[in-house]
Protein backbone atom coordinates (compact mmCIF):
# COMPACT_ATOMS: atom_id res chain seq x y z
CA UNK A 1 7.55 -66.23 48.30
CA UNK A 2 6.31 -62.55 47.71
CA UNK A 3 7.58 -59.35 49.42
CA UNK A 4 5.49 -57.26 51.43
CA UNK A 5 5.88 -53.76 50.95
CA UNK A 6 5.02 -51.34 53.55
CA UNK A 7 3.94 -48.24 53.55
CA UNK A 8 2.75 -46.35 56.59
CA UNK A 9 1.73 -42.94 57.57
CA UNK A 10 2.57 -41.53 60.82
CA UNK A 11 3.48 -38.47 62.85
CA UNK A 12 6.57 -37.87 64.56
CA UNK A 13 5.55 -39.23 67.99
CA UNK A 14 3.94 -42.89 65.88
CA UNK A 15 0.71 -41.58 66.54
CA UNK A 16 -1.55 -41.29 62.83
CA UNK A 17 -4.16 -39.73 64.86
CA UNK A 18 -4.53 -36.59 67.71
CA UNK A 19 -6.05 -37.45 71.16
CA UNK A 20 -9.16 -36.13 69.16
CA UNK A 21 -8.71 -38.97 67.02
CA UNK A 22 -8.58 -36.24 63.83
CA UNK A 23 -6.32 -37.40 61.33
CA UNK A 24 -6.51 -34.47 58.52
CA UNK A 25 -2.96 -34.25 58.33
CA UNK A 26 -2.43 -37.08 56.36
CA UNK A 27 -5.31 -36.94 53.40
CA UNK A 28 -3.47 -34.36 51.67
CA UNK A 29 -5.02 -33.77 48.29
CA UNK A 30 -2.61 -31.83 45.88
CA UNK A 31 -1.30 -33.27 42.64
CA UNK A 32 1.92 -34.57 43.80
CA UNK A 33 0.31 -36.63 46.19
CA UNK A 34 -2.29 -38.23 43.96
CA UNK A 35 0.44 -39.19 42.13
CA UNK A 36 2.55 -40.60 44.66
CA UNK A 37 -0.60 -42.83 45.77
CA UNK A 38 -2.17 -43.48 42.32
CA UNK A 39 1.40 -45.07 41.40
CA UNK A 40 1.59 -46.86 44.49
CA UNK A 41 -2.08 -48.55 43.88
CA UNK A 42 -0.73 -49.12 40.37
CA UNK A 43 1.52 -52.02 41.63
CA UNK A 44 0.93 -55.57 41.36
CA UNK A 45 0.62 -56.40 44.92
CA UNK A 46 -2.40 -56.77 47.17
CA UNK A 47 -3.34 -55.24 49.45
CA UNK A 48 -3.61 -55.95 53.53
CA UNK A 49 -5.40 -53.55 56.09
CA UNK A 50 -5.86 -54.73 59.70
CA UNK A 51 -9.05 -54.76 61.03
CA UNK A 52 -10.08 -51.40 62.03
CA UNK A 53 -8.47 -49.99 58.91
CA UNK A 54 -10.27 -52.21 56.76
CA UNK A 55 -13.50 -51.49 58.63
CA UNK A 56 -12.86 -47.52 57.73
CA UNK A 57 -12.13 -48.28 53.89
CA UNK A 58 -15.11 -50.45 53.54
CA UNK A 59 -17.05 -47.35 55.42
């Protein structure tokens, strides 16, 4: 059986988004973090969105 490997981005009160539904905070876009997430897409795992996230990727 495989693992599943989670990785999820949230504030401190479990929200991703504000009550404006703005979620800037968490697209950061300096080197470190391009890294971080080109490494982590790197892996041999799949990957598995719910619904509404998958609907925003394929967007």
């Amino acid at each position: 059986m495989r693992k599943l490997v989670v990785f999820n981005s949230v504030s401190l009160d479990g929200y991703i988004a504000d009550r404006n539904g703005d979620m800037s905070w968490a697209h950061k876009q300096d080197a470190e973090w391009n890294a971080f997430v080109a490494e982590n897409a790197r892996g041999e795992g799949m990957l598995l969105f719910g619904r509404i996230t998958y609907e925003l990727m394929a967007s």
